[in-house]
PDB file of N, CA and C in Angstrom:
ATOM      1  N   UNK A   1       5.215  10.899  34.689  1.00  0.00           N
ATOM      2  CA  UNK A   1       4.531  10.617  33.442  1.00  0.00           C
ATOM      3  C   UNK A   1       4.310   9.118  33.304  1.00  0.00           C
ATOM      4  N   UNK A   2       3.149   8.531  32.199  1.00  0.00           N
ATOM      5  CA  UNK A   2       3.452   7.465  32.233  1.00  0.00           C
ATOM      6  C   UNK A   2       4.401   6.238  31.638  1.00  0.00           C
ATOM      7  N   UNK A   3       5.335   7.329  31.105  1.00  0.00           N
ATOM      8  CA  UNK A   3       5.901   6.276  30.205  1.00  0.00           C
ATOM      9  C   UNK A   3       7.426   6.213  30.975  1.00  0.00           C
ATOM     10  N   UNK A   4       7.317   7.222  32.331  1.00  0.00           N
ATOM     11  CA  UNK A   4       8.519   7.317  32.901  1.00  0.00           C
ATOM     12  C   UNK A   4       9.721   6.708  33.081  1.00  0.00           C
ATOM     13  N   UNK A   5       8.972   5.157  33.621  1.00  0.00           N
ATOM     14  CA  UNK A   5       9.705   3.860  33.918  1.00  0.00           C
ATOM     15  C   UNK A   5      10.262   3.215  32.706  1.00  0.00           C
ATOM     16  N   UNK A   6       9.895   3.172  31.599  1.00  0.00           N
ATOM     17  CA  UNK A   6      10.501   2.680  30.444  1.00  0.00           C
ATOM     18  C   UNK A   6      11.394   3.024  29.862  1.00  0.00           C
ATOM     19  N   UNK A   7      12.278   2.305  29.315  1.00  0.00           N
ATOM     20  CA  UNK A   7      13.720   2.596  29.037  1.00  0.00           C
ATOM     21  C   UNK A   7      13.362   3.258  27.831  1.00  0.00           C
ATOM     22  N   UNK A   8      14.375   4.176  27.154  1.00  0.00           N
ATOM     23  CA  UNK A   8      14.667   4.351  25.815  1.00  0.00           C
ATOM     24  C   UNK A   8      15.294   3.536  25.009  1.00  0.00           C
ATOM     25  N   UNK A   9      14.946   3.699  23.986  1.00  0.00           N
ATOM     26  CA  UNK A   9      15.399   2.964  23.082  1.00  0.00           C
ATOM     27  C   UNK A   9      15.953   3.079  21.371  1.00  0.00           C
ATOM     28  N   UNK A  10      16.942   2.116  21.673  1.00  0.00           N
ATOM     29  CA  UNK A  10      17.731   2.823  19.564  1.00  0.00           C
ATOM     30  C   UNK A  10      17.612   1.938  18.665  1.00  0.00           C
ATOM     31  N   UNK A  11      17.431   2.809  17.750  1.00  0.00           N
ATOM     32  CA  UNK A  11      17.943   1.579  16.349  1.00  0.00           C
ATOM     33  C   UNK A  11      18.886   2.064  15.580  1.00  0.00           C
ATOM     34  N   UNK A  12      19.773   1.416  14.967  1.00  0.00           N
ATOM     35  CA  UNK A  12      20.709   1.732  14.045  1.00  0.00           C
ATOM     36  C   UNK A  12      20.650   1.189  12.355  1.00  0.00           C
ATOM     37  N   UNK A  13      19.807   1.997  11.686  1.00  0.00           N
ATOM     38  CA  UNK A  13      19.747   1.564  10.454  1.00  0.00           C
ATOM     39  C   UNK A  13      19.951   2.491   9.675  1.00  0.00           C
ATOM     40  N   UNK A  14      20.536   2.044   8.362  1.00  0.00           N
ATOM     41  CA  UNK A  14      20.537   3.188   7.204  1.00  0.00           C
ATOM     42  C   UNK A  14      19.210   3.470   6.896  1.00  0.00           C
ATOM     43  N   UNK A  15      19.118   5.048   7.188  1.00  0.00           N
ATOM     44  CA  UNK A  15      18.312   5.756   6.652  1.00  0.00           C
ATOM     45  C   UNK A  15      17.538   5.829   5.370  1.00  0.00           C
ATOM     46  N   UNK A  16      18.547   5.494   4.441  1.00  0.00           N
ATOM     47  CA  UNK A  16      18.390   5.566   2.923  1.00  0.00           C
ATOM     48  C   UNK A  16      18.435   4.262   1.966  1.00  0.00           C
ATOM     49  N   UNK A  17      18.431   2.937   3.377  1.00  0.00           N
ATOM     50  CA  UNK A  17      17.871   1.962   3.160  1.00  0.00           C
ATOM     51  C   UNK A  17      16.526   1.861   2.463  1.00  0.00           C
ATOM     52  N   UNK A  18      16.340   0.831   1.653  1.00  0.00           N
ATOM     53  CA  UNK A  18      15.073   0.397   0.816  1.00  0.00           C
ATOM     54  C   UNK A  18      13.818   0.185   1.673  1.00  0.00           C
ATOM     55  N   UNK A  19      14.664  -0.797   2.540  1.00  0.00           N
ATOM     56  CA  UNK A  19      13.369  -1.072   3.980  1.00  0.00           C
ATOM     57  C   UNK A  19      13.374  -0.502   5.356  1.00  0.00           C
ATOM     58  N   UNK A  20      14.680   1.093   5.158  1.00  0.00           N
ATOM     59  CA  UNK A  20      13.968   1.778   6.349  1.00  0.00           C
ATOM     60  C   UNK A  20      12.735   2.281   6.800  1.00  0.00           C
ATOM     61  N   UNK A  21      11.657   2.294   6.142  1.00  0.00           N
ATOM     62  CA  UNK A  21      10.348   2.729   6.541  1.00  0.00           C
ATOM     63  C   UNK A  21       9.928   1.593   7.226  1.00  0.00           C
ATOM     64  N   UNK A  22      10.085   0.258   6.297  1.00  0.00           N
ATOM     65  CA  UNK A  22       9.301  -0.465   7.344  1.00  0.00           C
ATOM     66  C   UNK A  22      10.004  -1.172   8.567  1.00  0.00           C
ATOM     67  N   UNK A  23      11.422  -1.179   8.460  1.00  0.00           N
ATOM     68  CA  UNK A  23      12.389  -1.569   9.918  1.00  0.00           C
ATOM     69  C   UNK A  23      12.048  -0.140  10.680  1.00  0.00           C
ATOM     70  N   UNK A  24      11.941   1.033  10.844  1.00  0.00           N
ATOM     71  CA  UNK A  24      11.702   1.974  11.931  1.00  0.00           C
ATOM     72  C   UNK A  24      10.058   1.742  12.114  1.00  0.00           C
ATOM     73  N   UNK A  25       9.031   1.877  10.906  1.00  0.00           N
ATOM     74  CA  UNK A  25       7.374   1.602  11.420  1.00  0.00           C
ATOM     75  C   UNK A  25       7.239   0.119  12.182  1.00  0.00           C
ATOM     76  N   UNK A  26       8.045  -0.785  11.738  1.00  0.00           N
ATOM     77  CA  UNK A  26       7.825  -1.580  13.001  1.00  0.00           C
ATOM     78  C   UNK A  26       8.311  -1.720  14.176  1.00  0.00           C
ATOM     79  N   UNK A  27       9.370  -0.956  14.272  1.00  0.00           N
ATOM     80  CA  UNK A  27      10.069  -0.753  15.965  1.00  0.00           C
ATOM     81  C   UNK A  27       9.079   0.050  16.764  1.00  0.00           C
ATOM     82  N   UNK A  28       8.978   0.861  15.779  1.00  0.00           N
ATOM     83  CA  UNK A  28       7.763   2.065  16.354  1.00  0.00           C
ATOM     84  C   UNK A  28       6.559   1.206  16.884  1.00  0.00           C
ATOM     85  N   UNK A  29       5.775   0.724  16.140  1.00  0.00           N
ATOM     86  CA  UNK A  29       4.943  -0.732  16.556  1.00  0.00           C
ATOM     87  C   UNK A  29       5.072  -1.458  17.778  1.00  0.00           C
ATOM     88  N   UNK A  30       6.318  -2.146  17.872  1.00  0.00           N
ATOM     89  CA  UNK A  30       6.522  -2.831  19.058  1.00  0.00           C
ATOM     90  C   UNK A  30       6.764  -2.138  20.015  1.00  0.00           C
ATOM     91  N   UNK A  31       7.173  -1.177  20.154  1.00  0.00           N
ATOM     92  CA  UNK A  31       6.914  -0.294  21.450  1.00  0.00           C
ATOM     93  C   UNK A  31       6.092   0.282  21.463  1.00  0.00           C
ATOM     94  N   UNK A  32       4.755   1.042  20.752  1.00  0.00           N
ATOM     95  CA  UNK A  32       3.547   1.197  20.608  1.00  0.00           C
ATOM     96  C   UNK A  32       3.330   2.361  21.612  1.00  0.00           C
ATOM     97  N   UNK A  33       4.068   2.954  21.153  1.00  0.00           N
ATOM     98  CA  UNK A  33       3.797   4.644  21.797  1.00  0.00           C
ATOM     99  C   UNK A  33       3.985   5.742  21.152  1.00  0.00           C
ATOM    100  N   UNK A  34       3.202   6.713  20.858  1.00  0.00           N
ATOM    101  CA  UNK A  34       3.140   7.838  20.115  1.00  0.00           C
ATOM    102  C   UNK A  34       4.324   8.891  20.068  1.00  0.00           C
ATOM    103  N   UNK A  35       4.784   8.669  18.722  1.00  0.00           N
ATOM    104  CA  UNK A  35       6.950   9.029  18.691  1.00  0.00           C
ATOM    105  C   UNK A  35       6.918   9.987  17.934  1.00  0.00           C
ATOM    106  N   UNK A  36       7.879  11.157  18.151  1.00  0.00           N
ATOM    107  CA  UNK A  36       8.073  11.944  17.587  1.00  0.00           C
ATOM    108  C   UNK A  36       9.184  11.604  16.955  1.00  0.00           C
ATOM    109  N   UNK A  37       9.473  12.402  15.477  1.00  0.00           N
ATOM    110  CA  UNK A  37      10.913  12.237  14.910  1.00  0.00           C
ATOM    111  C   UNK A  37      11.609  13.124  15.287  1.00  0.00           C
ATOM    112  N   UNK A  38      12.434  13.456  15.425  1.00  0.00           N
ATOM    113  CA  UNK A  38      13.565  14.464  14.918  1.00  0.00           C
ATOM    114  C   UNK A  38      14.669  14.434  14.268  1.00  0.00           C
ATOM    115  N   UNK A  39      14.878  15.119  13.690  1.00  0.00           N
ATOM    116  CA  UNK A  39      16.195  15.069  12.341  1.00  0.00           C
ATOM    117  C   UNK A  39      16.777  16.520  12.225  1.00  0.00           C
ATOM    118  N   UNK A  40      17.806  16.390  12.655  1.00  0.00           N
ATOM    119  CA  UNK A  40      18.692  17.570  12.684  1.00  0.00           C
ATOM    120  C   UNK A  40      19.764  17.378  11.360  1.00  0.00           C
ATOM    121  N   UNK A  41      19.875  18.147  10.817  1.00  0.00           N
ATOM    122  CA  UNK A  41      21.105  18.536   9.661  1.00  0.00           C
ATOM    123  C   UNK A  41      21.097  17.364   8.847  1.00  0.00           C
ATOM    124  N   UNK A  42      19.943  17.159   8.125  1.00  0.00           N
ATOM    125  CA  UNK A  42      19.165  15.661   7.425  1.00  0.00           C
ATOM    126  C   UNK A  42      19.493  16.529   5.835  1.00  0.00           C
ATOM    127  N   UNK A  43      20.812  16.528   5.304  1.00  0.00           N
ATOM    128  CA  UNK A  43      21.184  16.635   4.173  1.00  0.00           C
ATOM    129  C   UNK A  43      20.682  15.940   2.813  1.00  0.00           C
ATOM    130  N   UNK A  44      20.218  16.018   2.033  1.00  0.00           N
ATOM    131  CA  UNK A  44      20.121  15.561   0.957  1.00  0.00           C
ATOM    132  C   UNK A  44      18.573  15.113   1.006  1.00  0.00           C
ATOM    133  N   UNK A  45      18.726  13.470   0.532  1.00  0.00           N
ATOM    134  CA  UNK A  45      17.416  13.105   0.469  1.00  0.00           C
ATOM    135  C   UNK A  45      16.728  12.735   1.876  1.00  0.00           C
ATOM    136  N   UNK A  46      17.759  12.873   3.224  1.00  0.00           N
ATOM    137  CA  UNK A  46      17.374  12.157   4.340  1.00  0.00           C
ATOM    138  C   UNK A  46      16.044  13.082   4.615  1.00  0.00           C
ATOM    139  N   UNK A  47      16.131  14.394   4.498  1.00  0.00           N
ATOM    140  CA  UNK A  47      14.619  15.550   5.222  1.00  0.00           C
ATOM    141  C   UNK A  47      13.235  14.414   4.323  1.00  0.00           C
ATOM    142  N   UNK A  48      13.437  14.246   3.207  1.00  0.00           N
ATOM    143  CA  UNK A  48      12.438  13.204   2.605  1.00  0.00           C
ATOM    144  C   UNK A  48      11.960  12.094   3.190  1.00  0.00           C
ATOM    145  N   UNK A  49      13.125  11.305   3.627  1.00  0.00           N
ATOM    146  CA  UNK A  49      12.640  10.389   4.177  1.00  0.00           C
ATOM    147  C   UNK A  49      12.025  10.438   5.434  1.00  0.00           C
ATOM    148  N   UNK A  50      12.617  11.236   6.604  1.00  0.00           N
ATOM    149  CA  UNK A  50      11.757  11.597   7.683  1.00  0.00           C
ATOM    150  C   UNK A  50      10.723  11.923   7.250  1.00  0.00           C
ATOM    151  N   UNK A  51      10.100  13.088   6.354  1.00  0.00           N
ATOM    152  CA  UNK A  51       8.375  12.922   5.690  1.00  0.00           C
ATOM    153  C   UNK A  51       8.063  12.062   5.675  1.00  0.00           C
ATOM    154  N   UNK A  52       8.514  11.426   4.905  1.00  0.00           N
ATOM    155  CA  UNK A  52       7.460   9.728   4.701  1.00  0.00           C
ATOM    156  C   UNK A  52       7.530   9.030   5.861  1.00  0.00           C
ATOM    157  N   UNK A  53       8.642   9.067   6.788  1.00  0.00           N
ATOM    158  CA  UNK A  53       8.278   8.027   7.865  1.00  0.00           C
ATOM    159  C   UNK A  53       7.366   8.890   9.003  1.00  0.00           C
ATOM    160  N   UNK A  54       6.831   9.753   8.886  1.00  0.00           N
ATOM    161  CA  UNK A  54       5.919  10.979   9.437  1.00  0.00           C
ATOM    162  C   UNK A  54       4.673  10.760   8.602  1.00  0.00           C
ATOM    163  N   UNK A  55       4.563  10.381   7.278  1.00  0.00           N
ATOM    164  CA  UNK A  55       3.291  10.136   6.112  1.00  0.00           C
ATOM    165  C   UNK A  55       3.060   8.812   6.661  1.00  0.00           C
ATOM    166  N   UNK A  56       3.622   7.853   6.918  1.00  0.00           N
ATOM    167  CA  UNK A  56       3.266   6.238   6.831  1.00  0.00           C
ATOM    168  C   UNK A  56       3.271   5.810   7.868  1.00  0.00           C
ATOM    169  N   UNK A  57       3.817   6.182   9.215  1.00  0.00           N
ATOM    170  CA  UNK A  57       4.015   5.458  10.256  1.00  0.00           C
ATOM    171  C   UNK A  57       3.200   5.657  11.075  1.00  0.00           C
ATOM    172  N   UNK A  58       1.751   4.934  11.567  1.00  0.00           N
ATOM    173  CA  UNK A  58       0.461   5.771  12.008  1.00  0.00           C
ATOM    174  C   UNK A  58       0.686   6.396  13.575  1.00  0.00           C
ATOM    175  N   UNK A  59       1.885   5.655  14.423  1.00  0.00           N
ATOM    176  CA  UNK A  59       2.103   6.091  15.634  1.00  0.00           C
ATOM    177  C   UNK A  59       3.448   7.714  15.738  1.00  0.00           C
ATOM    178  N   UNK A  60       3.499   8.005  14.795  1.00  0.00           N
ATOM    179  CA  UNK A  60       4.778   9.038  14.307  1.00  0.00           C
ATOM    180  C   UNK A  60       3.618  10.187  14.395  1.00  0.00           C
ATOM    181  N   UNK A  61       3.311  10.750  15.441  1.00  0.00           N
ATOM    182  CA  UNK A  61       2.681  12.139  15.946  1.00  0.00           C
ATOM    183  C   UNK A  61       3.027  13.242  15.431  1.00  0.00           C
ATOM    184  N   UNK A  62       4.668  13.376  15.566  1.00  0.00           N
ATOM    185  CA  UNK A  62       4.956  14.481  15.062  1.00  0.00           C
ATOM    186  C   UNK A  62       5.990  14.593  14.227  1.00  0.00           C
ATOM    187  N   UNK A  63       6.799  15.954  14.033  1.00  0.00           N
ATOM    188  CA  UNK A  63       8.347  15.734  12.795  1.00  0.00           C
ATOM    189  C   UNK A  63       8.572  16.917  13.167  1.00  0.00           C
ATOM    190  N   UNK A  64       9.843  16.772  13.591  1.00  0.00           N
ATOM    191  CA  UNK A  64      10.924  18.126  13.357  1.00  0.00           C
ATOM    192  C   UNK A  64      12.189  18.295  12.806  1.00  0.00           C
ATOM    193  N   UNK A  65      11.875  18.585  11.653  1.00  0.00           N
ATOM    194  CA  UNK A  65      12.980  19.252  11.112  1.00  0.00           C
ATOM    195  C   UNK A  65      13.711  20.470  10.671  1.00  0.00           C
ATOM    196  N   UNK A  66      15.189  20.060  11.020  1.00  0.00           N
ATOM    197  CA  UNK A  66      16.275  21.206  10.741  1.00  0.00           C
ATOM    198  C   UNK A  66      17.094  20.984   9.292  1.00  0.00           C
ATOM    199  N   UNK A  67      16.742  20.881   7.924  1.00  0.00           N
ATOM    200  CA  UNK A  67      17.495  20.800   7.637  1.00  0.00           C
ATOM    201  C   UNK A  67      18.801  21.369   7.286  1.00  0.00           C
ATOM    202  N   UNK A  68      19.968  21.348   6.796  1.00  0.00           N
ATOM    203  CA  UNK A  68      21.266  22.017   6.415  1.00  0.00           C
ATOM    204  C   UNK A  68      21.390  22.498   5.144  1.00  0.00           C
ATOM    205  N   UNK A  69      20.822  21.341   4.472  1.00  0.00           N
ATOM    206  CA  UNK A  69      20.747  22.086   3.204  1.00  0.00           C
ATOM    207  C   UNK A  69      19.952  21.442   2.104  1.00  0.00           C
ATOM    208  N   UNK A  70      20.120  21.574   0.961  1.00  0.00           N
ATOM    209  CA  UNK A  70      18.966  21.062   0.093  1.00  0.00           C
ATOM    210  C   UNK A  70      19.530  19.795  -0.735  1.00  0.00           C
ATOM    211  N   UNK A  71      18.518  18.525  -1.271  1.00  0.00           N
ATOM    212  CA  UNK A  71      19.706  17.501  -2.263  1.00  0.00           C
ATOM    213  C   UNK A  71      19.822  18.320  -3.380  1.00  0.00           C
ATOM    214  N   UNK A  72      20.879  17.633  -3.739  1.00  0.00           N
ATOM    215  CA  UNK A  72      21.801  17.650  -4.888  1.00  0.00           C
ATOM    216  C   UNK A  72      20.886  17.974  -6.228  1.00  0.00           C
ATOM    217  N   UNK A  73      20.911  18.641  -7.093  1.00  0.00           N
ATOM    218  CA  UNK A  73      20.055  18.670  -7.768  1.00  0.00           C
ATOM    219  C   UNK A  73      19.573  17.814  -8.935  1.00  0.00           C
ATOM    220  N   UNK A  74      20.277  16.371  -8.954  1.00  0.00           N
ATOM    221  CA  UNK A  74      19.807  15.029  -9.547  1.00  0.00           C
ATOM    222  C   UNK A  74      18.888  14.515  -8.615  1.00  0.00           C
ATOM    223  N   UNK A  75      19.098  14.772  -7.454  1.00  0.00           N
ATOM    224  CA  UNK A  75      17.946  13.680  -6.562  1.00  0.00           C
ATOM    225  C   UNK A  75      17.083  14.949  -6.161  1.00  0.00           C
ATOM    226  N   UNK A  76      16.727  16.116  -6.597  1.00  0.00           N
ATOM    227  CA  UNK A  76      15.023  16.776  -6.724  1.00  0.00           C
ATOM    228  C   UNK A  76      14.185  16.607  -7.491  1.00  0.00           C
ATOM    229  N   UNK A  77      13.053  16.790  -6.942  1.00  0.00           N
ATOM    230  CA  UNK A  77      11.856  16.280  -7.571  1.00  0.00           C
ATOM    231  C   UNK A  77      11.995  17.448  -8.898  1.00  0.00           C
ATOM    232  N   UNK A  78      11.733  16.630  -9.813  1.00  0.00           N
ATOM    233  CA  UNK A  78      11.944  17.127 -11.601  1.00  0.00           C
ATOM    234  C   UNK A  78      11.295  18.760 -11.351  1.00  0.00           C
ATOM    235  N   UNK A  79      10.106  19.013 -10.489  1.00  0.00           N
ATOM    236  CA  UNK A  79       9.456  20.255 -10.604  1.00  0.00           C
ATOM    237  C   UNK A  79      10.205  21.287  -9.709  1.00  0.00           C
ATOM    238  N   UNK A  80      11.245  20.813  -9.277  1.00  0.00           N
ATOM    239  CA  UNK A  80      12.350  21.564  -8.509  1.00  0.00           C
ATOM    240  C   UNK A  80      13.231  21.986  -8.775  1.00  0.00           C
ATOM    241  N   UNK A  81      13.918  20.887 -10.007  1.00  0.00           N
ATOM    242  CA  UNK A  81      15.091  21.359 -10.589  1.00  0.00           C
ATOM    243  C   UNK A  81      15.059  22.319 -11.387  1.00  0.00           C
ATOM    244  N   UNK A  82      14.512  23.311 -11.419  1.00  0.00           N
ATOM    245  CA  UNK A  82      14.593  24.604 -12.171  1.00  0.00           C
ATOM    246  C   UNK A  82      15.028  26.011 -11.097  1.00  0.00           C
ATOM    247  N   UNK A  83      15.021  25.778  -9.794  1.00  0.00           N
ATOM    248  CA  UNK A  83      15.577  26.140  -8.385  1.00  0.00           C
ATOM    249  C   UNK A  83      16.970  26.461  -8.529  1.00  0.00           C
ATOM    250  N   UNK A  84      17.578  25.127  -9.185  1.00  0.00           N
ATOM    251  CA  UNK A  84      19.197  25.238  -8.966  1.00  0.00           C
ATOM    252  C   UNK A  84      19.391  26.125 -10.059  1.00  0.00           C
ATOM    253  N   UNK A  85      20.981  26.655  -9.849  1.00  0.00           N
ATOM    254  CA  UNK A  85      21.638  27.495 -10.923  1.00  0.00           C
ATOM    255  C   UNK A  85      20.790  28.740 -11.265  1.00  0.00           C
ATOM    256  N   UNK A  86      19.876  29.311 -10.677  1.00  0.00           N
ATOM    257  CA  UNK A  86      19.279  30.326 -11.495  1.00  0.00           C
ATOM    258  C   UNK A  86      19.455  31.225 -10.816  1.00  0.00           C
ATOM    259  N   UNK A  87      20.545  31.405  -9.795  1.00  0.00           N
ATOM    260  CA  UNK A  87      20.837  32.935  -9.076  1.00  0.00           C
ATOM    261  C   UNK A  87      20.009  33.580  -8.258  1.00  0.00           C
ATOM    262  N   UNK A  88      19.477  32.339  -7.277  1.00  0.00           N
ATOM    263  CA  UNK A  88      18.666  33.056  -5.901  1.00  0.00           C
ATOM    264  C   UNK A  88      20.000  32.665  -4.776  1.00  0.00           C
ATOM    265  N   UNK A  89      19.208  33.324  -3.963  1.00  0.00           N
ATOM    266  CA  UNK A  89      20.346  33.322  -2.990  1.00  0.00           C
ATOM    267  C   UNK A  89      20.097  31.611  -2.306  1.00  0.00           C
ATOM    268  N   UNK A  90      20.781  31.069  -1.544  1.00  0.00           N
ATOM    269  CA  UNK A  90      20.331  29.938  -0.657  1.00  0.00           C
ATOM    270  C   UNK A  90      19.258  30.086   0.421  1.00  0.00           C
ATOM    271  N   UNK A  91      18.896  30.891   0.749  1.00  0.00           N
ATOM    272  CA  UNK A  91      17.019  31.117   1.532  1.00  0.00           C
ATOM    273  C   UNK A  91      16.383  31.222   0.374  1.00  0.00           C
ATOM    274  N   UNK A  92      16.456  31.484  -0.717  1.00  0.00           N
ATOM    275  CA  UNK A  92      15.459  31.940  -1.295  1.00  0.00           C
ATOM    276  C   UNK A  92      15.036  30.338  -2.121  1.00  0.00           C
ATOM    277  N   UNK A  93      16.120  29.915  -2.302  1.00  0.00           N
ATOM    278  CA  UNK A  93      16.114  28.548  -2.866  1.00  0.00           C
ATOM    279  C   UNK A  93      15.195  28.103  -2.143  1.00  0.00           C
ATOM    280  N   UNK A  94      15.619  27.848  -0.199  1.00  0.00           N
ATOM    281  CA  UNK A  94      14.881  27.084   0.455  1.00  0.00           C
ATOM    282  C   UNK A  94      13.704  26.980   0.808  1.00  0.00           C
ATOM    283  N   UNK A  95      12.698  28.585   0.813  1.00  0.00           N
ATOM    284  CA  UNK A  95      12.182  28.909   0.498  1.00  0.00           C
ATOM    285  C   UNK A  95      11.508  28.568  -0.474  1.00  0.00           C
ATOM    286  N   UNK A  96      11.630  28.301  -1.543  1.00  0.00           N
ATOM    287  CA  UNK A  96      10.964  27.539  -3.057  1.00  0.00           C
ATOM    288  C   UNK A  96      10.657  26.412  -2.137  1.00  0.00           C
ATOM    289  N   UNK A  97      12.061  25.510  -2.089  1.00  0.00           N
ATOM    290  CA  UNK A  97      11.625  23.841  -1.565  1.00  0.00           C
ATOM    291  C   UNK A  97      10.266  23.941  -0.827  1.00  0.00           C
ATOM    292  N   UNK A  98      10.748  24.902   0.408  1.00  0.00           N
ATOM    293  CA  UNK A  98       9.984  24.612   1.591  1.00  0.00           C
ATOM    294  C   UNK A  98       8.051  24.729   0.692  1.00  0.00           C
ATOM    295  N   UNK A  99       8.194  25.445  -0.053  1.00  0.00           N
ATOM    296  CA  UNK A  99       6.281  25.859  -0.588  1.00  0.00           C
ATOM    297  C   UNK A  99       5.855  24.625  -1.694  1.00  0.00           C
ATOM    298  N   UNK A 100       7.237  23.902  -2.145  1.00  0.00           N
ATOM    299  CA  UNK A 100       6.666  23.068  -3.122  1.00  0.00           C
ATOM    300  C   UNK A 100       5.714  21.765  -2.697  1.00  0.00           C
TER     301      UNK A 100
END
């Protein structure tokens, strides 16, 4: 392939940092190759933030996510919080999220 010879590469930043979008869109930048995310068991608000760095980052091709479970129901979007406490099962919850 052609990107064979090139090393991989990491970054280590908080996620839920203010300026993680733009410390990962510009790493992404300087290596300037079309990146997929992935986010496995991205609890809370993290499945969000992978969206947006999938919405904003023009070289971010693709997104896969697994999440574990849903945030807390202070940090859902106001048209969500009517989801919690009302006696669906946990798919059915996720389910809601996932269509909103």
């Amino acid at each position: 392939a052609a990107y064979a010879d090139v090393p991989v590469k990491y970054l280590k930043h908080d996620v839920l940092a203010d300026d993680f979008l733009q410390v990962l869109g510009n790493r992404i930048m300087d290596v300037g190759r079309p990146t997929c995310i992935l986010g496995m068991h991205l609890c809370g608000r993290l499945s969000l933030q992978a969206i947006a760095a999938f919405q904003e980052i023009r070289l971010v091709r693709s997104l896969v996510l697994t999440p574990c479970c849903l945030p807390h129901v202070t940090q859902a979007p106001q048209e969500l919080q009517g989801i919690y406490g009302c006696g669906l099962s946990d798919p059915e919850q996720f389910d809601l999220w996932v269509e909103a």
